[in-house]
PDB file of N, CA and C in Angstrom:
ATOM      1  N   UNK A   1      10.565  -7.540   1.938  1.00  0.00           N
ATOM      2  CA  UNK A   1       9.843  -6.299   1.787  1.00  0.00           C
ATOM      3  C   UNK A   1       8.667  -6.538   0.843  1.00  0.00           C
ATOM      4  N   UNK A   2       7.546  -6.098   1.338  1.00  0.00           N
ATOM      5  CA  UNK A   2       6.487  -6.285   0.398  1.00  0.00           C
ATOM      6  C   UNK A   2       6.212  -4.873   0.193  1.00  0.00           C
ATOM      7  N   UNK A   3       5.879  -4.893  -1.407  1.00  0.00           N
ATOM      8  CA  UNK A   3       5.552  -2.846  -2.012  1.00  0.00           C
ATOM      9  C   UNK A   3       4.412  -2.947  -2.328  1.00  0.00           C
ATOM     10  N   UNK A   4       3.410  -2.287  -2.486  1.00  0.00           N
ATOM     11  CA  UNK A   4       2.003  -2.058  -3.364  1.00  0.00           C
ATOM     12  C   UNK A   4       2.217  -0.806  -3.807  1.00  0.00           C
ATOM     13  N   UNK A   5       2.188  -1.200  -5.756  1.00  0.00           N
ATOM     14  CA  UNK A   5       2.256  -0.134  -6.078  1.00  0.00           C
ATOM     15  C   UNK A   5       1.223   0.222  -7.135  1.00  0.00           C
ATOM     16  N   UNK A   6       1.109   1.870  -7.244  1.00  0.00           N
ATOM     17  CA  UNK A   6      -0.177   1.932  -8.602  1.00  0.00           C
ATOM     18  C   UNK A   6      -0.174   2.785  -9.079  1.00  0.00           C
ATOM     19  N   UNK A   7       0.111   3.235 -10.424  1.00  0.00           N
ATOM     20  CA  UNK A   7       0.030   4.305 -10.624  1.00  0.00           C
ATOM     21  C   UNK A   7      -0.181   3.722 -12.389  1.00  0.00           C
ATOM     22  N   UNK A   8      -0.555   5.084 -13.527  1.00  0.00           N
ATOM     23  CA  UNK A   8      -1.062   5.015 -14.652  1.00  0.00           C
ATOM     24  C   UNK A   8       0.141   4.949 -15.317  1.00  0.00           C
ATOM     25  N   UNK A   9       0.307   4.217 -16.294  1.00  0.00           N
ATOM     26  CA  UNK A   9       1.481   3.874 -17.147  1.00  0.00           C
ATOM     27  C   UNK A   9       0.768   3.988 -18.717  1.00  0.00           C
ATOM     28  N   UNK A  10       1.709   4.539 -19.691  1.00  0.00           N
ATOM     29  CA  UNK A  10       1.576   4.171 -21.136  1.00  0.00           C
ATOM     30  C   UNK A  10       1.657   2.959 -21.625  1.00  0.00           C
ATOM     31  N   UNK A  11       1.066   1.898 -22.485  1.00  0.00           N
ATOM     32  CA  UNK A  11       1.567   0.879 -22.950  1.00  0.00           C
ATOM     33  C   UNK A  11       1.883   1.558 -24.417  1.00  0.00           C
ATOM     34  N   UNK A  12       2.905   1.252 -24.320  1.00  0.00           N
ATOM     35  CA  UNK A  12       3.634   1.698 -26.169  1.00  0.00           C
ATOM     36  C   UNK A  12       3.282   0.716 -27.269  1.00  0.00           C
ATOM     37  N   UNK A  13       3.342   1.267 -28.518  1.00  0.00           N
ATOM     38  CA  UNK A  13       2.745   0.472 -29.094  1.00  0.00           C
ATOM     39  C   UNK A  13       3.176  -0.615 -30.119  1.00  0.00           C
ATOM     40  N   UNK A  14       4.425  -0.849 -29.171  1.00  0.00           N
ATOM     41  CA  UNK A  14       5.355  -2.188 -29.460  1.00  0.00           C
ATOM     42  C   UNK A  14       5.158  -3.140 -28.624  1.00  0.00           C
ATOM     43  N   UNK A  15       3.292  -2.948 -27.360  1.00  0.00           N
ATOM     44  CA  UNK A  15       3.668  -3.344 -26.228  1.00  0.00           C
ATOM     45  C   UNK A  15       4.333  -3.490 -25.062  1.00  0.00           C
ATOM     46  N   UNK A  16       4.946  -2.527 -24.738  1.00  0.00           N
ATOM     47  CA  UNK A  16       6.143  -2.398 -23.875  1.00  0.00           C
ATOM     48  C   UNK A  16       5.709  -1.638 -22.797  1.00  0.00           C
ATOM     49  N   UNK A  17       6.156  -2.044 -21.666  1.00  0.00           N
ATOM     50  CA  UNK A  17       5.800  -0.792 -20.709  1.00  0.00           C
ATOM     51  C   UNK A  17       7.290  -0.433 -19.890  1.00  0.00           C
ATOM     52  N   UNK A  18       7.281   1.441 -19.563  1.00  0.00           N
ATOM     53  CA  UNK A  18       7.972   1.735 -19.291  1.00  0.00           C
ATOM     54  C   UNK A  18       7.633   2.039 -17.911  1.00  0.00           C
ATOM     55  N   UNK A  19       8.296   1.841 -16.827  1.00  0.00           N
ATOM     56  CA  UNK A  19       7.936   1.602 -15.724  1.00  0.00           C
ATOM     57  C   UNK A  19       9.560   2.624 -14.244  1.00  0.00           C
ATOM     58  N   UNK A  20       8.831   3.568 -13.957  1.00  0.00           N
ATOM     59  CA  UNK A  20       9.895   3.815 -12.799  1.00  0.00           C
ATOM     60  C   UNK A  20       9.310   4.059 -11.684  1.00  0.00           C
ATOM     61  N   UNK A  21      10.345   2.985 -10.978  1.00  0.00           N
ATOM     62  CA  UNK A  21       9.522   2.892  -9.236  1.00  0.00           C
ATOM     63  C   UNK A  21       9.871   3.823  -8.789  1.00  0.00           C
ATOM     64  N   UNK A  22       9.259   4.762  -7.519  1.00  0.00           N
ATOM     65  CA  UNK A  22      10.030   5.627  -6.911  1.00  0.00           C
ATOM     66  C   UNK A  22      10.342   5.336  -6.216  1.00  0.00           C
ATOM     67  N   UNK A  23      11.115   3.939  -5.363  1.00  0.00           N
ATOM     68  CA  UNK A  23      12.040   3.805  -4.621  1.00  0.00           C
ATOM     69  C   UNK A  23      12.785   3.177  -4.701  1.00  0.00           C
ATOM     70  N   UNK A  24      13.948   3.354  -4.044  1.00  0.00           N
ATOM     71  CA  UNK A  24      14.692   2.152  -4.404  1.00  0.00           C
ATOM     72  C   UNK A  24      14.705   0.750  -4.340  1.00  0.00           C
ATOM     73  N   UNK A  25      15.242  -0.325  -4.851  1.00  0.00           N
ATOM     74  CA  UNK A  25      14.997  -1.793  -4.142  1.00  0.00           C
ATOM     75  C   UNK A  25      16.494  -2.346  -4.067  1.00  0.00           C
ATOM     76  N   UNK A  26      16.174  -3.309  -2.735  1.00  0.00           N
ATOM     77  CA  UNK A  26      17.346  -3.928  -2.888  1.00  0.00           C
ATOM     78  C   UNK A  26      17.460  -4.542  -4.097  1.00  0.00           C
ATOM     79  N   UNK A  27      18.843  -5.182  -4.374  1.00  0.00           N
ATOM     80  CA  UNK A  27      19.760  -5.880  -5.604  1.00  0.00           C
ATOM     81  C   UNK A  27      19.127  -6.954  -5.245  1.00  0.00           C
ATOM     82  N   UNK A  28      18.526  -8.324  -6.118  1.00  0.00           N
ATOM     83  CA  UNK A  28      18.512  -9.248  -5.658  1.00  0.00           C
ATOM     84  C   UNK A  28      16.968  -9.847  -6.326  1.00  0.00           C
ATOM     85  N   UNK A  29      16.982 -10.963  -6.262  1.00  0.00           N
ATOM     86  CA  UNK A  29      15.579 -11.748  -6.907  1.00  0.00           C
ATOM     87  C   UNK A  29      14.109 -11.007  -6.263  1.00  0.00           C
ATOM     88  N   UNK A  30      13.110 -11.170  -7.117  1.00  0.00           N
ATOM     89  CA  UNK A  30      12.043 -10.854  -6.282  1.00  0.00           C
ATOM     90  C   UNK A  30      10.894 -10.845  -7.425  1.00  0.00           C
ATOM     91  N   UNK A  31       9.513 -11.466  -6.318  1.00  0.00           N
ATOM     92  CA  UNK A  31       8.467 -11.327  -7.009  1.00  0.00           C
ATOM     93  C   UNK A  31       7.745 -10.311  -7.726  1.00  0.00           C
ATOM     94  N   UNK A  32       6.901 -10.480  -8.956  1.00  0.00           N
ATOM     95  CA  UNK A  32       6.197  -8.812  -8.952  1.00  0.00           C
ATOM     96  C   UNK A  32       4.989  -9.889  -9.578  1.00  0.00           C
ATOM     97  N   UNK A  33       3.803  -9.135  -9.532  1.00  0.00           N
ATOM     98  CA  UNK A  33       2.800  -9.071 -10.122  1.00  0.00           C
ATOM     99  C   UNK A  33       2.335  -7.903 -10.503  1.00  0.00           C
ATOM    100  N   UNK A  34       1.830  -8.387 -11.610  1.00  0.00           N
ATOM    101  CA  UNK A  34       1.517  -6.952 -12.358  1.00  0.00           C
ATOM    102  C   UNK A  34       0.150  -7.455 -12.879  1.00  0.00           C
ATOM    103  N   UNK A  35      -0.813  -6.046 -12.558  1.00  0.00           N
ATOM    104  CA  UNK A  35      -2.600  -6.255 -13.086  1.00  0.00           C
ATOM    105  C   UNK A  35      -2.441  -4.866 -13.486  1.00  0.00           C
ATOM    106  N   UNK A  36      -3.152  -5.254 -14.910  1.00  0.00           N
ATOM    107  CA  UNK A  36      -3.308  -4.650 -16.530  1.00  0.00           C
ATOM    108  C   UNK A  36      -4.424  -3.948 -16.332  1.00  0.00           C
ATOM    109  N   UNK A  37      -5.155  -2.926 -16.108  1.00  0.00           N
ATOM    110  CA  UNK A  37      -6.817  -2.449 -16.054  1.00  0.00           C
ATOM    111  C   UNK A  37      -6.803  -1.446 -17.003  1.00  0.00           C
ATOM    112  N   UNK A  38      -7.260  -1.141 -17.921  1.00  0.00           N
ATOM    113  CA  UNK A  38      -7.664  -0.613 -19.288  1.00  0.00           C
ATOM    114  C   UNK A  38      -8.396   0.458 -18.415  1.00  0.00           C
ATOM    115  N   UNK A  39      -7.773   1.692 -19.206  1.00  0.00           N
ATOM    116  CA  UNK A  39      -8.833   3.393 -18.428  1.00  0.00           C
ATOM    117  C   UNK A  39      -8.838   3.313 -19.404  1.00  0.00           C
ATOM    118  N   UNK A  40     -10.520   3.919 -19.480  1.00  0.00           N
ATOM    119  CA  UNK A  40     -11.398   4.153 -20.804  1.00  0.00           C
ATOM    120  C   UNK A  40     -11.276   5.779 -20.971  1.00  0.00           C
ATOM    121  N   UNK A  41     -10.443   6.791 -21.731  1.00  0.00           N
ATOM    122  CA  UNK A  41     -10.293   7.920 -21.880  1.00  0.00           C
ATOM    123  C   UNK A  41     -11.418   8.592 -21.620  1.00  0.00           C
ATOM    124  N   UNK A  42     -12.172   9.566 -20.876  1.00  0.00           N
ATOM    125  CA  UNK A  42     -12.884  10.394 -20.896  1.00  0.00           C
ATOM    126  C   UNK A  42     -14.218  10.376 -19.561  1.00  0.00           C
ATOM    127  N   UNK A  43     -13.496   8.813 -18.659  1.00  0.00           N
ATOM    128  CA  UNK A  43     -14.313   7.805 -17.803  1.00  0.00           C
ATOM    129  C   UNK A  43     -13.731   8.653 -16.594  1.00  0.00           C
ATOM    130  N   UNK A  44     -14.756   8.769 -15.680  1.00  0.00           N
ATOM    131  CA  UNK A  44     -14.592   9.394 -14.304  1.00  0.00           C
ATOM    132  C   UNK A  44     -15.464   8.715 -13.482  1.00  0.00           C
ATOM    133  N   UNK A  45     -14.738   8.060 -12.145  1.00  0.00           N
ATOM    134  CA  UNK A  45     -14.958   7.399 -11.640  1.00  0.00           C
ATOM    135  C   UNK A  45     -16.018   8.284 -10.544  1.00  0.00           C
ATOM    136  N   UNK A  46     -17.101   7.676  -9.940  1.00  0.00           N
ATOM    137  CA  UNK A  46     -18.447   8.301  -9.699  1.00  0.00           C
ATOM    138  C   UNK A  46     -18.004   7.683  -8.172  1.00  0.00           C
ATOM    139  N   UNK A  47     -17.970   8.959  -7.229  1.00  0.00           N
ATOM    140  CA  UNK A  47     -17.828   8.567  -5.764  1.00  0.00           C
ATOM    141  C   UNK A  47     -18.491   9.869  -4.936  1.00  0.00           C
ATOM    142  N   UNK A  48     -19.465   8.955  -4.249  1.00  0.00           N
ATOM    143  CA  UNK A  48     -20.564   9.282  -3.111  1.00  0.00           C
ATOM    144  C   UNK A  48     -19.866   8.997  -1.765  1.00  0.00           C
ATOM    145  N   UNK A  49     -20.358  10.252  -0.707  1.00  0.00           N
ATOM    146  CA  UNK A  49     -20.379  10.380   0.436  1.00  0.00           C
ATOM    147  C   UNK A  49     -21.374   8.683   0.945  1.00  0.00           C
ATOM    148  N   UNK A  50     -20.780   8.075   2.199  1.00  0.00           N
ATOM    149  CA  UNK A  50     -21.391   7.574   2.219  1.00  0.00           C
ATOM    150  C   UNK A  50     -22.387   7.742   3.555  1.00  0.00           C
ATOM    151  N   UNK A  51     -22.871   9.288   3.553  1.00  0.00           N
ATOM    152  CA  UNK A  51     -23.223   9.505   4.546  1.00  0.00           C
ATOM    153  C   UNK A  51     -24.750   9.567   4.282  1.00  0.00           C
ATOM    154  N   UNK A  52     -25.653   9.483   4.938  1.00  0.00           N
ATOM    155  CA  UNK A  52     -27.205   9.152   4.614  1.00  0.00           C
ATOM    156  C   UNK A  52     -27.137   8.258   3.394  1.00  0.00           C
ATOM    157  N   UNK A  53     -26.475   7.168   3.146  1.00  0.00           N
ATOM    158  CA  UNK A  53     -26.745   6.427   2.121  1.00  0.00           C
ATOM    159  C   UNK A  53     -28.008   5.317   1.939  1.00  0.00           C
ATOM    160  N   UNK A  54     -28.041   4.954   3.645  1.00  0.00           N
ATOM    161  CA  UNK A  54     -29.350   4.090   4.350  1.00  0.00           C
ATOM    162  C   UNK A  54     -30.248   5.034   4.181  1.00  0.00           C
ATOM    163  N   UNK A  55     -30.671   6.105   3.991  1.00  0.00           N
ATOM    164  CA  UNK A  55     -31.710   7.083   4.676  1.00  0.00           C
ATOM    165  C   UNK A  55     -33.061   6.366   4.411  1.00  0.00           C
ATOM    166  N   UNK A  56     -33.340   5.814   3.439  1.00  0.00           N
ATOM    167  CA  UNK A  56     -34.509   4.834   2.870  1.00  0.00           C
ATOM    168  C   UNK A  56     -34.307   3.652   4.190  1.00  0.00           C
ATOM    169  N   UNK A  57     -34.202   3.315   4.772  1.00  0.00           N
ATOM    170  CA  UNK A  57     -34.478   2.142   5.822  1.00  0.00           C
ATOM    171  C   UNK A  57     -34.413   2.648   7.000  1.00  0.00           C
ATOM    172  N   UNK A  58     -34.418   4.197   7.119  1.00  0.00           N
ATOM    173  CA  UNK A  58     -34.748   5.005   8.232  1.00  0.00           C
ATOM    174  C   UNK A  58     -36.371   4.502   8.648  1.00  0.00           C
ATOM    175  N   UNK A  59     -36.514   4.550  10.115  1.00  0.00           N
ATOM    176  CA  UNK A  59     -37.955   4.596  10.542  1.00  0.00           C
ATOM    177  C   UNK A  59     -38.004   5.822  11.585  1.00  0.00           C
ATOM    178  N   UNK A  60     -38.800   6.844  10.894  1.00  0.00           N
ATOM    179  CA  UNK A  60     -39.344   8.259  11.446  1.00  0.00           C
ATOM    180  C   UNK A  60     -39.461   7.612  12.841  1.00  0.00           C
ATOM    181  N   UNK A  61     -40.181   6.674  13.328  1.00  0.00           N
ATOM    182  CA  UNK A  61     -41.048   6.747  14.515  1.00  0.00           C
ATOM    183  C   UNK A  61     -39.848   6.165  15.785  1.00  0.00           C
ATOM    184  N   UNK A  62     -39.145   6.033  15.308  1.00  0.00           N
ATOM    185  CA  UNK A  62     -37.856   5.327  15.762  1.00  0.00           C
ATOM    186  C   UNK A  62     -36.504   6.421  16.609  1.00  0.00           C
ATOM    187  N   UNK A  63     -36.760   7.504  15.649  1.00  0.00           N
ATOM    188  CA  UNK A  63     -35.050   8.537  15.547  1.00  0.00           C
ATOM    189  C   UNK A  63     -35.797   8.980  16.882  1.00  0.00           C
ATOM    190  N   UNK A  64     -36.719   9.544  17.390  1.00  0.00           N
ATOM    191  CA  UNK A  64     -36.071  10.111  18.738  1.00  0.00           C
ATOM    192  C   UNK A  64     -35.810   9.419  19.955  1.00  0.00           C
ATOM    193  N   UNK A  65     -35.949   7.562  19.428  1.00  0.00           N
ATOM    194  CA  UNK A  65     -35.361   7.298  20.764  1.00  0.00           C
ATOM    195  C   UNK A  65     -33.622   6.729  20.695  1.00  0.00           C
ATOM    196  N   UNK A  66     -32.914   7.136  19.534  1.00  0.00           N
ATOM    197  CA  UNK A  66     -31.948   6.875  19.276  1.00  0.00           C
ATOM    198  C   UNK A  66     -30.913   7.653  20.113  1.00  0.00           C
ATOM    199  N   UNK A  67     -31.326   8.760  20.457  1.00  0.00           N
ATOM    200  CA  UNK A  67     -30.675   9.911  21.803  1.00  0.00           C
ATOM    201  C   UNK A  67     -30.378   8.830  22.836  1.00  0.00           C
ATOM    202  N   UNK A  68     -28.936   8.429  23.269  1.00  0.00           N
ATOM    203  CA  UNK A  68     -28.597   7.792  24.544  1.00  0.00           C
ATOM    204  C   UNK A  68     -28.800   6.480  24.142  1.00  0.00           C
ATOM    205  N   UNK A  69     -29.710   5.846  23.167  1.00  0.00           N
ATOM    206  CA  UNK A  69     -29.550   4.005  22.691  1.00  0.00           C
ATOM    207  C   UNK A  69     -28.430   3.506  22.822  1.00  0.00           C
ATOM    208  N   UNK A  70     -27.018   3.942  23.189  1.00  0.00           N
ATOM    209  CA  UNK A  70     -26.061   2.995  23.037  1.00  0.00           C
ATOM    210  C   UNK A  70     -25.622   3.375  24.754  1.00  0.00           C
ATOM    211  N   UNK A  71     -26.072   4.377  25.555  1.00  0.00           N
ATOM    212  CA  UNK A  71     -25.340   4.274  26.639  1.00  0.00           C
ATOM    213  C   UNK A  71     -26.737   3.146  27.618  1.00  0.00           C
ATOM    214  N   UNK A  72     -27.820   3.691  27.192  1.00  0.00           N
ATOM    215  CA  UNK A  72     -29.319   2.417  27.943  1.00  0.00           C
ATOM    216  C   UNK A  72     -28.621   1.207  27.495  1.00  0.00           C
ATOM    217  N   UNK A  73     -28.219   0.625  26.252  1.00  0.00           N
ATOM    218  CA  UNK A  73     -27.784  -0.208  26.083  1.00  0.00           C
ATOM    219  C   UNK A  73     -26.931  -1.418  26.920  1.00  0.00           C
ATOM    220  N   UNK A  74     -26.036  -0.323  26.599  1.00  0.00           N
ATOM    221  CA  UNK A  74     -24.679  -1.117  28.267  1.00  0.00           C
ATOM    222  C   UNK A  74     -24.782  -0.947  28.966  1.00  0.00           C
ATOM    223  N   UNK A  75     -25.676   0.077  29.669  1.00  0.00           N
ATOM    224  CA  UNK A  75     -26.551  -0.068  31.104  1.00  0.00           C
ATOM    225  C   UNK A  75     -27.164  -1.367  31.368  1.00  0.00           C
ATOM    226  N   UNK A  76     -28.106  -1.678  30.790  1.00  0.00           N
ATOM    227  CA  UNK A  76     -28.956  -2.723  30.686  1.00  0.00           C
ATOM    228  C   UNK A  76     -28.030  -4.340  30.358  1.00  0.00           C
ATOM    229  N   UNK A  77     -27.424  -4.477  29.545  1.00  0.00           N
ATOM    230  CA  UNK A  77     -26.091  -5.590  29.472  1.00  0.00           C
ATOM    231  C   UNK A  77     -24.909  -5.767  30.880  1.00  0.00           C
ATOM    232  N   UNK A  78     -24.848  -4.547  31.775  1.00  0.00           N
ATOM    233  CA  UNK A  78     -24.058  -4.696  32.408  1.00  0.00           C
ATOM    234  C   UNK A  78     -24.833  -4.244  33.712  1.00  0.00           C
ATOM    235  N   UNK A  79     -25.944  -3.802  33.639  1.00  0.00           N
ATOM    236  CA  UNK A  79     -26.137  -3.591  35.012  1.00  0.00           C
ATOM    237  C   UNK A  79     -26.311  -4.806  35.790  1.00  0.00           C
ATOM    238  N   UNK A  80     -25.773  -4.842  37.285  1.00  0.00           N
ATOM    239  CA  UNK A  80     -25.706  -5.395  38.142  1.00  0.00           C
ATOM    240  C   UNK A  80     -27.159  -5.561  38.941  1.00  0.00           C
ATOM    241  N   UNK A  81     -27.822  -6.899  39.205  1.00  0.00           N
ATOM    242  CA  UNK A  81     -29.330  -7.355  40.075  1.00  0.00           C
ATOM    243  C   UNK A  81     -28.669  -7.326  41.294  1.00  0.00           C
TER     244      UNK A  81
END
């Protein structure tokens, strides 16, 4: 069974971390890795739509023949001489 797990934990300040999975695991040996990432109190992570993100490498003279460009496309790749 492989888990990916993530969530925000306290480190105490004996170093210790207290840790509860929410599921169960089997009894028995098993790998873990664990990555440490420091949240900076008061830090909010900055997330954009990534919709018009190109809009700068738009070419005006271009967009109205973009109507139907992908069906001319495979017309032209597949049409039959």
């Amino acid at each position: 069974m492989i888990m990916t797990l993530e969530q925000t934990i306290e480190i105490l300040p004996d170093h210790r971390l207290e840790l509860a999975l929410p599921v169960e695991l089997p009894v028995g040996r098993a790998r873990v890795e664990l990555t440490i990432t420091p949240e900076m109190e008061g830090s909010k992570v900055k997330t954009e739509s990534a919709f018009g993100c190109l809009h700068h490498f738009a070419n005006p003279s271009k967009i109205s023949g973009e109507e139907g460009a992908w069906a001319r496309a495979v017309q032209e790749k597949y049409a039959k001489d």
